[in-house]
C-alpha atoms as a PDB file:
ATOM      1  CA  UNK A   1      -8.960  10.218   0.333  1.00  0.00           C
ATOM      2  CA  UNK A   2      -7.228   9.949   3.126  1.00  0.00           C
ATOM      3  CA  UNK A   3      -4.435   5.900   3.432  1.00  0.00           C
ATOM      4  CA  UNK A   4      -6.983   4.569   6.505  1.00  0.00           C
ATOM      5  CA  UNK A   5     -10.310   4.971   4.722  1.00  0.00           C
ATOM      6  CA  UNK A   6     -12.338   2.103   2.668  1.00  0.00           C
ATOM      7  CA  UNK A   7     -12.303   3.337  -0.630  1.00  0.00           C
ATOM      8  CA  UNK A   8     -14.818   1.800  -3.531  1.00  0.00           C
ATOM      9  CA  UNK A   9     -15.633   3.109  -6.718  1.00  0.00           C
ATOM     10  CA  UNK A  10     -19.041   3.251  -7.474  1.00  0.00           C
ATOM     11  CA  UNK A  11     -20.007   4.603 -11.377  1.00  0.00           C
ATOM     12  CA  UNK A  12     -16.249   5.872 -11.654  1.00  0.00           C
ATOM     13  CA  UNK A  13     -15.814   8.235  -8.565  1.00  0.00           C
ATOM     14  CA  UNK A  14     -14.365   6.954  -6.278  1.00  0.00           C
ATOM     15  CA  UNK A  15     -16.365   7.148  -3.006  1.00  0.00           C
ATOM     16  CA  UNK A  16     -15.101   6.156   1.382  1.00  0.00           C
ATOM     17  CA  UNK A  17     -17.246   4.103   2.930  1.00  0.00           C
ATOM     18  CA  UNK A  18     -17.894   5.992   5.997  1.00  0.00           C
ATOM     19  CA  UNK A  19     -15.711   9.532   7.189  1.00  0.00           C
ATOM     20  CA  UNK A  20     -12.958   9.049   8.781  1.00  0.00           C
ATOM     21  CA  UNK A  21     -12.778   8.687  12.844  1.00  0.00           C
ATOM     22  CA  UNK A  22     -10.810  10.441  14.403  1.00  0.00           C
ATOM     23  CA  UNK A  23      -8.256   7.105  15.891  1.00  0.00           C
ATOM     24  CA  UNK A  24      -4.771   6.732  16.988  1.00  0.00           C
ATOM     25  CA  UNK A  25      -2.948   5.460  15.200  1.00  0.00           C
ATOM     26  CA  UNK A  26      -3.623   7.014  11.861  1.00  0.00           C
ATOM     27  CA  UNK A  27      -1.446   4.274  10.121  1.00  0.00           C
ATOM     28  CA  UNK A  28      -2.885   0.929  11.401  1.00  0.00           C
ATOM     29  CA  UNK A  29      -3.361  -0.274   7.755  1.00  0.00           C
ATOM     30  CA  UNK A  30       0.569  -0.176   7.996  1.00  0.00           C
ATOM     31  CA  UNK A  31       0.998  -2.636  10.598  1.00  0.00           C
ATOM     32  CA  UNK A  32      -2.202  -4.737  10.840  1.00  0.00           C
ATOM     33  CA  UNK A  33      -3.124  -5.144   6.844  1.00  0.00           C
ATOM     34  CA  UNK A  34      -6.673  -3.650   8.003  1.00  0.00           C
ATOM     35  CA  UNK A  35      -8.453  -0.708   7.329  1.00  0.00           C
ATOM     36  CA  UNK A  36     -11.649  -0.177   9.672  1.00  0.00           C
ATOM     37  CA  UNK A  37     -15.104   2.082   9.236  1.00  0.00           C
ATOM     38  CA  UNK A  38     -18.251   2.098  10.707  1.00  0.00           C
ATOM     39  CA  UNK A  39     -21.460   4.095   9.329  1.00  0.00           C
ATOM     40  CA  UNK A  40     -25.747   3.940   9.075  1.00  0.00           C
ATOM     41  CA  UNK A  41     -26.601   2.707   5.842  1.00  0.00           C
ATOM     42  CA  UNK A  42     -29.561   5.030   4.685  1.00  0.00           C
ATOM     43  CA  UNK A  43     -33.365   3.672   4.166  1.00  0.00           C
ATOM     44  CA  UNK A  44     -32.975   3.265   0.766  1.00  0.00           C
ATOM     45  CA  UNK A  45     -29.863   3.130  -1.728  1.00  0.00           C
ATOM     46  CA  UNK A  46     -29.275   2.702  -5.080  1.00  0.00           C
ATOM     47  CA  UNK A  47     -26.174   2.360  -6.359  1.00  0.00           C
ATOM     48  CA  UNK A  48     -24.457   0.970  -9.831  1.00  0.00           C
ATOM     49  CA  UNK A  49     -21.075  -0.509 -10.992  1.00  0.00           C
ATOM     50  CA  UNK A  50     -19.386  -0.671  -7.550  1.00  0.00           C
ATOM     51  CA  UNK A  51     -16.026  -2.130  -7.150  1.00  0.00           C
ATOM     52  CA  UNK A  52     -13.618  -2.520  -4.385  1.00  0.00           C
ATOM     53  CA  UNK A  53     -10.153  -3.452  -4.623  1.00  0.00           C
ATOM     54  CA  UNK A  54      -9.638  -5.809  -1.654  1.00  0.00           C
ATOM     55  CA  UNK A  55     -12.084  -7.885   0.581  1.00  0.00           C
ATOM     56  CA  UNK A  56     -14.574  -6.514   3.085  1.00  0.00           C
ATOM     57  CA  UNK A  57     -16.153  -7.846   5.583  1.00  0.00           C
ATOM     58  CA  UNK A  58     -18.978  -6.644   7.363  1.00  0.00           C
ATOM     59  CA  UNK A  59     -21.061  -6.480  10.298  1.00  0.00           C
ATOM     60  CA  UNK A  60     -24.419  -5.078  10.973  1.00  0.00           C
ATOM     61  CA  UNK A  61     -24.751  -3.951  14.247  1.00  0.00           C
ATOM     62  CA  UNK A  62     -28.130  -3.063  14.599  1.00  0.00           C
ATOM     63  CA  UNK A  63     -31.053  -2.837  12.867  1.00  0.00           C
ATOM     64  CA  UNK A  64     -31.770  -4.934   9.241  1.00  0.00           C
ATOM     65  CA  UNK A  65     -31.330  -4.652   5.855  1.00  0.00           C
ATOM     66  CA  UNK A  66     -32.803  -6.543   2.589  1.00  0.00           C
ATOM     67  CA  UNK A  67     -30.590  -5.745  -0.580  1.00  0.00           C
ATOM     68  CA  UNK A  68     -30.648  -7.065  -4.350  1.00  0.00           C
ATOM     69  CA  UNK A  69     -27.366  -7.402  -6.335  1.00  0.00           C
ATOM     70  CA  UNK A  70     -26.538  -8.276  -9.341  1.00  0.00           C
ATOM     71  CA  UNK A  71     -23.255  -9.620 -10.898  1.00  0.00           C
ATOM     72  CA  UNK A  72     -22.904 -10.089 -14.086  1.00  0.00           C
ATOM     73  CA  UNK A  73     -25.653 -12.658 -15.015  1.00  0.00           C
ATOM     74  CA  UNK A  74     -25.792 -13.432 -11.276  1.00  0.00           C
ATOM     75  CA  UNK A  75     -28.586 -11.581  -9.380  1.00  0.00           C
ATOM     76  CA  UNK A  76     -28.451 -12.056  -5.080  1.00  0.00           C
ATOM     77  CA  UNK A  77     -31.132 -11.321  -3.191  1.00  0.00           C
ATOM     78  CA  UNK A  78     -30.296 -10.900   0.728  1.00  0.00           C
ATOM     79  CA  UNK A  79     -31.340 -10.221   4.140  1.00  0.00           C
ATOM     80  CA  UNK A  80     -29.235  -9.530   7.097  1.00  0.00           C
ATOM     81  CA  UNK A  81     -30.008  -9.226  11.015  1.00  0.00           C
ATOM     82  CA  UNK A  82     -28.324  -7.523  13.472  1.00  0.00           C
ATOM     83  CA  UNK A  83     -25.095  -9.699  14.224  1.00  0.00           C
ATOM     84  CA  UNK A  84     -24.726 -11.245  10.923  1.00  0.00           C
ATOM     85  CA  UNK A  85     -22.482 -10.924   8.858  1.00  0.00           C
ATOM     86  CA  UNK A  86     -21.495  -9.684   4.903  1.00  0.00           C
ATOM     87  CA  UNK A  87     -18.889 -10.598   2.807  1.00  0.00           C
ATOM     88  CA  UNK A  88     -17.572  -8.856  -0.446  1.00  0.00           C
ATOM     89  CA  UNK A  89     -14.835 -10.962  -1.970  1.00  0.00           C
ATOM     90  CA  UNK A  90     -12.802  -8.408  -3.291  1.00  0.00           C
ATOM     91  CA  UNK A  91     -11.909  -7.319  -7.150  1.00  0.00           C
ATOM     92  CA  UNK A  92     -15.590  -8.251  -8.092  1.00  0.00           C
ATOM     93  CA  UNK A  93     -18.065  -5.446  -9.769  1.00  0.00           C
ATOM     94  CA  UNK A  94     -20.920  -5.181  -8.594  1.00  0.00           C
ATOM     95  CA  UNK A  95     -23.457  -4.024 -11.267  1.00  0.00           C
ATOM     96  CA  UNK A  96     -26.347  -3.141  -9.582  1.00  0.00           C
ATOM     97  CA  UNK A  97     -27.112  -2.368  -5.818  1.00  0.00           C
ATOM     98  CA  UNK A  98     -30.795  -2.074  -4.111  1.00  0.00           C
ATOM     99  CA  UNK A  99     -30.480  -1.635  -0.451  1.00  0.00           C
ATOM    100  CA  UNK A 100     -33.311  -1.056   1.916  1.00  0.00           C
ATOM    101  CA  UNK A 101     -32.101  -0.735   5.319  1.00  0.00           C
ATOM    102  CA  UNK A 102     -34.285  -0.205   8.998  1.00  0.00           C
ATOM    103  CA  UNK A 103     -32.072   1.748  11.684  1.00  0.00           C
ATOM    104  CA  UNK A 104     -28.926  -0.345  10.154  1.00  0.00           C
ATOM    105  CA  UNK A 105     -25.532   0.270  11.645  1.00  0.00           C
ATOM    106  CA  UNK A 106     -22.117  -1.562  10.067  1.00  0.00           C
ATOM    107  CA  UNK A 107     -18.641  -2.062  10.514  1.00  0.00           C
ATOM    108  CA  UNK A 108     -16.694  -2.931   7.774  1.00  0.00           C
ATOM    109  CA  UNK A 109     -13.168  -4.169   7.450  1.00  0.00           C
ATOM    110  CA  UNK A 110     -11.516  -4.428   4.312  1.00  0.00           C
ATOM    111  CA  UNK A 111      -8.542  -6.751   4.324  1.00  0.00           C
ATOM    112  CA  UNK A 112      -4.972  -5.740   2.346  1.00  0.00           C
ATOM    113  CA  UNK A 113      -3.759  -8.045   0.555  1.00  0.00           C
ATOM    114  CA  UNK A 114      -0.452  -6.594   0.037  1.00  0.00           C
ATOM    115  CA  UNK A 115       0.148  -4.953   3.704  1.00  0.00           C
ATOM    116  CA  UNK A 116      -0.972  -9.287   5.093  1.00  0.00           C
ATOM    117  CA  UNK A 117       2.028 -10.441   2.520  1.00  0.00           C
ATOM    118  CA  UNK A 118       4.029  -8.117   3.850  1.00  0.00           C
ATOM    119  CA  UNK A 119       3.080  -8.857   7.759  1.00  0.00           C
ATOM    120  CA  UNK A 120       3.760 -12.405   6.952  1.00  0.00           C
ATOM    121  CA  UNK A 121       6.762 -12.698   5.865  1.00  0.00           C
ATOM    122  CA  UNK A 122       5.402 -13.713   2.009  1.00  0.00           C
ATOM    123  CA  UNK A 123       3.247 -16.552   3.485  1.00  0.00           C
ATOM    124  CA  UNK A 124       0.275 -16.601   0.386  1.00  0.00           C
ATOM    125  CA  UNK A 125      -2.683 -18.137   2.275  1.00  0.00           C
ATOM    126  CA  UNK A 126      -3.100 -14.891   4.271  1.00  0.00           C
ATOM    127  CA  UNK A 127      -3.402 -12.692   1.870  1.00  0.00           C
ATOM    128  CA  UNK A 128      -5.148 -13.983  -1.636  1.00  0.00           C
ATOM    129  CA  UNK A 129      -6.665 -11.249  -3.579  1.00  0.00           C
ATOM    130  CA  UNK A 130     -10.252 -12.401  -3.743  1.00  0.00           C
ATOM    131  CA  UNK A 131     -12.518 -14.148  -1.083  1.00  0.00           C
ATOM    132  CA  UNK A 132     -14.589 -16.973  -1.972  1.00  0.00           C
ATOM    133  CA  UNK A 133     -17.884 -17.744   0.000  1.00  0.00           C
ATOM    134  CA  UNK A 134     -21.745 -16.418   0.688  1.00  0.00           C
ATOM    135  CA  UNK A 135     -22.047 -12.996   0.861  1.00  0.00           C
ATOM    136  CA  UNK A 136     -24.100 -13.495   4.199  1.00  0.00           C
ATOM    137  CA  UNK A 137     -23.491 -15.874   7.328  1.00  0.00           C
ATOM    138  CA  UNK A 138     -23.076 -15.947  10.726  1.00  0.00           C
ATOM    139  CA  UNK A 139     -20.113 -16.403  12.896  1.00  0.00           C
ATOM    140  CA  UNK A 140     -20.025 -15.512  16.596  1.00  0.00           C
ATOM    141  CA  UNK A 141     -16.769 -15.342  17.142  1.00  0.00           C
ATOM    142  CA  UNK A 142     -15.340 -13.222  14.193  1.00  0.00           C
ATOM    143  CA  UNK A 143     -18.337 -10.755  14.881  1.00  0.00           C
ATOM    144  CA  UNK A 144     -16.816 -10.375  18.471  1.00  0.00           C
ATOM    145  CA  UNK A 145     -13.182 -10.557  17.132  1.00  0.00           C
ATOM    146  CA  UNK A 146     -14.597  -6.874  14.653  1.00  0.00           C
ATOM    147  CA  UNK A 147     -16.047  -5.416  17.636  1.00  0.00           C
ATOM    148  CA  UNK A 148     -12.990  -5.683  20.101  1.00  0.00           C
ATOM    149  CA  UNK A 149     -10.807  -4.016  17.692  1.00  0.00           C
ATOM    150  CA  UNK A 150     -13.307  -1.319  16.382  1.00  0.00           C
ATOM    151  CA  UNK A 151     -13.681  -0.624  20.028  1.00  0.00           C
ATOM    152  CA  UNK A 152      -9.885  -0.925  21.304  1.00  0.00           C
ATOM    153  CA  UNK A 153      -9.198   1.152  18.120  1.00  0.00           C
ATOM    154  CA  UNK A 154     -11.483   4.385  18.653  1.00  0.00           C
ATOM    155  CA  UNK A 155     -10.776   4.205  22.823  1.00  0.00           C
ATOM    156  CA  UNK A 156      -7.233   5.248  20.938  1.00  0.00           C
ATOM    157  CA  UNK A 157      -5.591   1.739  21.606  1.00  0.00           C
ATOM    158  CA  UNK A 158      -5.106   2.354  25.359  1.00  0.00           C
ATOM    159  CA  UNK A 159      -3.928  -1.280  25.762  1.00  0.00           C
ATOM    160  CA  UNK A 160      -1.157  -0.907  23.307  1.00  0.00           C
ATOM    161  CA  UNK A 161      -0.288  -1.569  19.804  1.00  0.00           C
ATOM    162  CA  UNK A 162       0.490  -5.552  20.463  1.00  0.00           C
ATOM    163  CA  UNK A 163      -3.174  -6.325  21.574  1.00  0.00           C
ATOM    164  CA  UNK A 164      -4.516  -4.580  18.588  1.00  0.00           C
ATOM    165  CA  UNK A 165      -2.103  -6.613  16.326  1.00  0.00           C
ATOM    166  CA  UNK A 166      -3.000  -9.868  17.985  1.00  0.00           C
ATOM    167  CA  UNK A 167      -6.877  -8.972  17.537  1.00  0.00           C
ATOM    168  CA  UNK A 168      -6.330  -7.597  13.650  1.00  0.00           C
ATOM    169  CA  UNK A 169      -4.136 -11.404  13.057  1.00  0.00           C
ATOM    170  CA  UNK A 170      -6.875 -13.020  14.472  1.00  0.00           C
ATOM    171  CA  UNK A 171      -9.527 -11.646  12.813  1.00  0.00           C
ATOM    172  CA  UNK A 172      -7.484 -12.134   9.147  1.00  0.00           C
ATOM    173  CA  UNK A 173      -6.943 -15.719  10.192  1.00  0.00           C
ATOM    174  CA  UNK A 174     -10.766 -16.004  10.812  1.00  0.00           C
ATOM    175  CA  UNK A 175     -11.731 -14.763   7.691  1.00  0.00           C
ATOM    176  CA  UNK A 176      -9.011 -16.571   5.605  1.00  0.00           C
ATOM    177  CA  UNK A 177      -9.798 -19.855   7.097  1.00  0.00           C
ATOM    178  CA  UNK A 178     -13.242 -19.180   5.912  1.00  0.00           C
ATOM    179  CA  UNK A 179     -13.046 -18.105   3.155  1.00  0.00           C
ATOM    180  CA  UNK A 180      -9.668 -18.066   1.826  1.00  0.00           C
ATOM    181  CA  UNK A 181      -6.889 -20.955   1.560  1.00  0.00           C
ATOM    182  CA  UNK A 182      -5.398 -20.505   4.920  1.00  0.00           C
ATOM    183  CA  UNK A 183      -6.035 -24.515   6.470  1.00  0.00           C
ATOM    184  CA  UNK A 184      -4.899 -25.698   9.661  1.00  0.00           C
ATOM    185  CA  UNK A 185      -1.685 -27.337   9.544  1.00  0.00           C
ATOM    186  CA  UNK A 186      -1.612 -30.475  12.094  1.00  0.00           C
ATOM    187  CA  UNK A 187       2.127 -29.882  12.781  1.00  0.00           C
ATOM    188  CA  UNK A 188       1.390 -26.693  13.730  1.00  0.00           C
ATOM    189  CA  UNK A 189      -0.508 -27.655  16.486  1.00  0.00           C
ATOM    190  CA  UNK A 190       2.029 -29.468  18.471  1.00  0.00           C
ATOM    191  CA  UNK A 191       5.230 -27.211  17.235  1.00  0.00           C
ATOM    192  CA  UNK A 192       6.697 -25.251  19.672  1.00  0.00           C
ATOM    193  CA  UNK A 193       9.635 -22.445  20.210  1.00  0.00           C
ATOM    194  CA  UNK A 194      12.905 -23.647  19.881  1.00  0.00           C
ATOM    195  CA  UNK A 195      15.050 -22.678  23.057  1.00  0.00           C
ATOM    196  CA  UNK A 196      16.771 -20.496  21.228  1.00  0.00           C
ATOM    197  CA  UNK A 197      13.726 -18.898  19.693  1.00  0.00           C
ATOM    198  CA  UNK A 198      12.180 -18.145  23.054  1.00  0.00           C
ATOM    199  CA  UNK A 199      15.366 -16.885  24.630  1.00  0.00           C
ATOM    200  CA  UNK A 200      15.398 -14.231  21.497  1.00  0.00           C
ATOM    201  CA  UNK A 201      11.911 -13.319  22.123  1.00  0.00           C
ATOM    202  CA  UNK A 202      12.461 -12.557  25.729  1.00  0.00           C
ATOM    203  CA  UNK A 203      15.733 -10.772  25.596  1.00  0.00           C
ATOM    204  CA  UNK A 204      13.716  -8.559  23.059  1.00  0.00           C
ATOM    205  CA  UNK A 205      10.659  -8.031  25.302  1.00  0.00           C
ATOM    206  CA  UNK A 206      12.989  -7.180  28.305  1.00  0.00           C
ATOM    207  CA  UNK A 207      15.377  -4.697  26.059  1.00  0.00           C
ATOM    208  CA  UNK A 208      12.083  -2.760  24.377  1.00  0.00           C
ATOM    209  CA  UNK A 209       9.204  -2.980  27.960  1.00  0.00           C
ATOM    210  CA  UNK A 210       9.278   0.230  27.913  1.00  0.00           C
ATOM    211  CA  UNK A 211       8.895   0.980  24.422  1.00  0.00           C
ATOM    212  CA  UNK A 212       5.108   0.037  22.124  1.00  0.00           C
ATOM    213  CA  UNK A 213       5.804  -3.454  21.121  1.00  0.00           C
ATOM    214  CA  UNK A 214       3.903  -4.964  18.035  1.00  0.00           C
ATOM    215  CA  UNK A 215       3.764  -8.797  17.178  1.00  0.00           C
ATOM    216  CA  UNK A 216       5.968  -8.254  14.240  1.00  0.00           C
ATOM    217  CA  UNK A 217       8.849  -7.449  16.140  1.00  0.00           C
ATOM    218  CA  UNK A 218       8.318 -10.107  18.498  1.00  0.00           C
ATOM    219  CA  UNK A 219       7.806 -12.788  15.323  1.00  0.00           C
ATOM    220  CA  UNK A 220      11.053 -11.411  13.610  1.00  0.00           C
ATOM    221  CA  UNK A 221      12.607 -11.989  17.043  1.00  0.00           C
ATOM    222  CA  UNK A 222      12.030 -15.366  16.357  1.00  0.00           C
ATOM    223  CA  UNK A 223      12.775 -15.291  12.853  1.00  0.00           C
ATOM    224  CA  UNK A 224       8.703 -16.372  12.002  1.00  0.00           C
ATOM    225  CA  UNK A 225       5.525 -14.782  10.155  1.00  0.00           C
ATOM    226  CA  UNK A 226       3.108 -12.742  12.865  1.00  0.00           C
ATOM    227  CA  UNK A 227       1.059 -16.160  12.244  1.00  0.00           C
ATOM    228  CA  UNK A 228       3.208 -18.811  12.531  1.00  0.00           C
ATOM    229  CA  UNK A 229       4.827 -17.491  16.034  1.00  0.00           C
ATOM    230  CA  UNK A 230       1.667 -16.314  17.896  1.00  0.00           C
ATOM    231  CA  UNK A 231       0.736 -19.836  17.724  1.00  0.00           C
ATOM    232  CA  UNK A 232       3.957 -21.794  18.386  1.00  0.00           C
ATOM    233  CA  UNK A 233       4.098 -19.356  21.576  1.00  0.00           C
ATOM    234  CA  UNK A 234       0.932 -20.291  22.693  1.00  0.00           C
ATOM    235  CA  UNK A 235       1.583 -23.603  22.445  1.00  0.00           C
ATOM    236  CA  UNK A 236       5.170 -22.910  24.065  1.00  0.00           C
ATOM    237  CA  UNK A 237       3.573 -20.809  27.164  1.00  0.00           C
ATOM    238  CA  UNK A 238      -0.012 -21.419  27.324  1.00  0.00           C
ATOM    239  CA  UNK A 239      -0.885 -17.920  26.561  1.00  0.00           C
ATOM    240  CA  UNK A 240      -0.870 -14.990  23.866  1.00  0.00           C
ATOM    241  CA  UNK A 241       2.272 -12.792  23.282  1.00  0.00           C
ATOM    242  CA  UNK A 242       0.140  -9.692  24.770  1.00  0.00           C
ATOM    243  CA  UNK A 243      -0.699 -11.570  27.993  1.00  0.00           C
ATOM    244  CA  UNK A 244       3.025 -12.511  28.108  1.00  0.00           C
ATOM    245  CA  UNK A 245       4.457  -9.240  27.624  1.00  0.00           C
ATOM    246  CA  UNK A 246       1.204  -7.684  29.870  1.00  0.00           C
ATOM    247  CA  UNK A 247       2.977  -9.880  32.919  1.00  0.00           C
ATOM    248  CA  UNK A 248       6.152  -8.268  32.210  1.00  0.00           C
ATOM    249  CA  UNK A 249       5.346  -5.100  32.805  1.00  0.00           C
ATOM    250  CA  UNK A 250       3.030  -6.069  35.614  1.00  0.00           C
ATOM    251  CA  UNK A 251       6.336  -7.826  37.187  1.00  0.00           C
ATOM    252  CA  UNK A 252       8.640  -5.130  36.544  1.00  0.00           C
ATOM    253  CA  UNK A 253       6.247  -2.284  37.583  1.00  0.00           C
ATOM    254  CA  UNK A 254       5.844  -4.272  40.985  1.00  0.00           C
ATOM    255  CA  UNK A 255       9.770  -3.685  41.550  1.00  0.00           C
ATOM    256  CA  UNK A 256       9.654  -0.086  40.283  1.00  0.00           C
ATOM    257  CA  UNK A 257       6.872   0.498  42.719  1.00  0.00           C
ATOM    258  CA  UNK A 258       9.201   0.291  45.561  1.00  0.00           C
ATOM    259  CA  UNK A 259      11.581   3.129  44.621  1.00  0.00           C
ATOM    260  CA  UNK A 260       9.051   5.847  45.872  1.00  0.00           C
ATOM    261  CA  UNK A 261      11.355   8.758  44.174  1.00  0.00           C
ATOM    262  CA  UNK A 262       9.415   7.724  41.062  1.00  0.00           C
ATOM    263  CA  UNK A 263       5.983   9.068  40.534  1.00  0.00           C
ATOM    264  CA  UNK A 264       3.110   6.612  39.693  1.00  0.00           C
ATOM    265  CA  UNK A 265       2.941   8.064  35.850  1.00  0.00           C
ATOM    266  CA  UNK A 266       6.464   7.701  35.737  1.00  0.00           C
ATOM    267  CA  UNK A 267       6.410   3.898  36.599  1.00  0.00           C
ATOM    268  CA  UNK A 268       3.877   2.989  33.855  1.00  0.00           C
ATOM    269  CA  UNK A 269       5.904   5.449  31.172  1.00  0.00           C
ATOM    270  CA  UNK A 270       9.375   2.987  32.340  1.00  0.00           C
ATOM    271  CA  UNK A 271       7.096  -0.161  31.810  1.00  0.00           C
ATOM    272  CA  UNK A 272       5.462   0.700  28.431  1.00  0.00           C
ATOM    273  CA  UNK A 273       1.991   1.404  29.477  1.00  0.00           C
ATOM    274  CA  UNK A 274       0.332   3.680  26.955  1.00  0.00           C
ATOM    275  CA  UNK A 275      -1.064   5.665  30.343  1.00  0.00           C
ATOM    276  CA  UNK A 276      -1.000   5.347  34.003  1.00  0.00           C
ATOM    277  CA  UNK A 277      -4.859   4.910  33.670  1.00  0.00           C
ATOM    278  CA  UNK A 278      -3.974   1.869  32.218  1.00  0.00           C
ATOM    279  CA  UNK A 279      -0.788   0.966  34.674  1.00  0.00           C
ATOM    280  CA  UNK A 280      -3.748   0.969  36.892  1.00  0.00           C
ATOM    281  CA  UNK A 281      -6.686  -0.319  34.708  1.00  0.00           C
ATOM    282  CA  UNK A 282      -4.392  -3.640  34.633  1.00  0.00           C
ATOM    283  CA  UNK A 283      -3.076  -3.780  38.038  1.00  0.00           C
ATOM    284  CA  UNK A 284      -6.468  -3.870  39.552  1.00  0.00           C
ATOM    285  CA  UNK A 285      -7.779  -6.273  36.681  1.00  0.00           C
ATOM    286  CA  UNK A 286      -4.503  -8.963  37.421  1.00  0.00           C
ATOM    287  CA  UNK A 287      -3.640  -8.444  41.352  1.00  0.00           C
ATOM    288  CA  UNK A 288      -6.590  -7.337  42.703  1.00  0.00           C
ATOM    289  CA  UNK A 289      -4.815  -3.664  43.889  1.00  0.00           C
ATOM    290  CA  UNK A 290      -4.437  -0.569  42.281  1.00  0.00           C
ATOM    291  CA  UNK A 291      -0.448   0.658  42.265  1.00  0.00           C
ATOM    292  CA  UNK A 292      -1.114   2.696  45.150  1.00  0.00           C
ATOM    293  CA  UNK A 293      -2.207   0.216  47.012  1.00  0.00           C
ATOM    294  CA  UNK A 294       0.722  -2.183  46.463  1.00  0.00           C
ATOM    295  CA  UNK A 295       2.566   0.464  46.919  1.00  0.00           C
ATOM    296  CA  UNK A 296       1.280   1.595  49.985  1.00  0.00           C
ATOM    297  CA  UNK A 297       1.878  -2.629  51.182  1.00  0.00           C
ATOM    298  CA  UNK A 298       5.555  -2.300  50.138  1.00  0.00           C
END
């Protein structure tokens, strides 16, 4: 079994969820605490003594599905629509699984309890080893949160590893303030960067543009958990860390863009864009031009 797969056992084999795809990069579980798969659930299934280590959530695409479970004394009977959502809390066996399923696509995400600790920084309420809520329900905006980063993640991350980390933080916030014990914190809402914090964030982001910058780096910058800092900087700048470091490299691409010794490809490798499809991708998308063009206006 390969480290990025979801892994259950199911009668003592142990058994992925769907084959690998074939992403970049191959170790996200490393630095997000997530491990992604998508895959058509057959017409019928039957499966028995199923048991996952950590906490997936899922999201049916398309299609439906009915299922029966049982747990222990505890027998759940379910139906799910395309866009709603399924949650398996994680360390629980499942006895007993009857699935019957009509052109059903999912995407599953199975949380890490130990790679969240480690993101951050040893704060508990993002990473508890079991969920607690219905297994089905609906929420818009974590269903969109999934299907940004399942998408951003098989395009091969071509927006960089710090928008993927912001989406895969967000996403385990989502889910842990729903189901977990992660609770908004009122002084959180009004805390901000100290001046000293957001001077060591920005010397960092100006001494590594060039290089694939993730939120951790930017949050030990600061001396905070991924958590904590993305939201004391937005509440310091009025906008995400990847926005913030996307106008960076917008601003300092502008002023590379004028020595015309350097090639277009070579001014998006100097201002960490993962291509110059990208470089241009964004330039178009934030100033209206594509870096020929602003070139070409001097």
């Amino acid at each position: 079994m390969h480290a990025s797969e979801i892994v259950v056992t199911k009668d003592q084999r142990l058994q992925a969820l769907a084959s690998q795809p074939a992403y970049r990069p191959q170790d996200l579980v490393h630095w997000t605490g997530l491990r992604l798969a998508q895959f058509r659930l057959p017409e019928r299934v039957h499966d028995r003594h199923i048991h996952g280590a950590h906490p997936i959530i899922t999201l049916l695409r398309s299609g439906r599905t009915e299922s029966h479970l049982r747990y222990g004394q505890r027998e759940v009977n379910t139906q799910c629509r395309a866009g709603e959502l399924m949650c398996y809390r994680g360390g629980l066996e499942i006895e007993q699984a009857r699935w019957q399923a009509s052109d059903a696509t999912l995407l599953s995400v199975e949380l890490d309890p130990q790679r969240l600790l480690h993101c951050e920084q040893g704060d508990e309420r993002l990473a508890p080893p079991v969920l607690v809520g219905a297994p089905r329900f609906s929420d818009a905006r974590l269903a969109a949160t999934l299907q940004a980063l399942w998408d951003e993640v098989i395009a091969g991350c071509p927006r960089g590893r710090l928008y993927v980390d912001s989406l895969s933080l967000g996403l385990a916030s989502q889910v842990h303030t729903r189901f977990g014990a992660l609770q908004p914190d009122r002084r959180e809402a009004a805390a901000r960067l100290t001046p000293a914090q957001r001077a060591h964030v920005q010397a960092f982001i100006e001494a590594h543009l060039g290089e694939p910058i993730g939120l951790v780096e930017l949050a030990q910058a600061a001396g905070l958990s991924r958590y904590h800092f993305a939201r004391l900087f937005r509440n310091t700048l009025g906008h995400s860390p990847y926005q913030h470091v996307l106008q960076q490299r917008v601003a300092r691409a502008r002023r590379l863009l004028r020595n015309r010794a350097l090639s277009l490809s070579e001014v998006a490798l100097r201002t960490g864009f993962a291509s110059q499809a990208h470089f241009s991708d964004t330039c178009r998308r934030l100033l209206g031009s594509t870096p020929g063009e602003l070139r070409a206006r001097g």
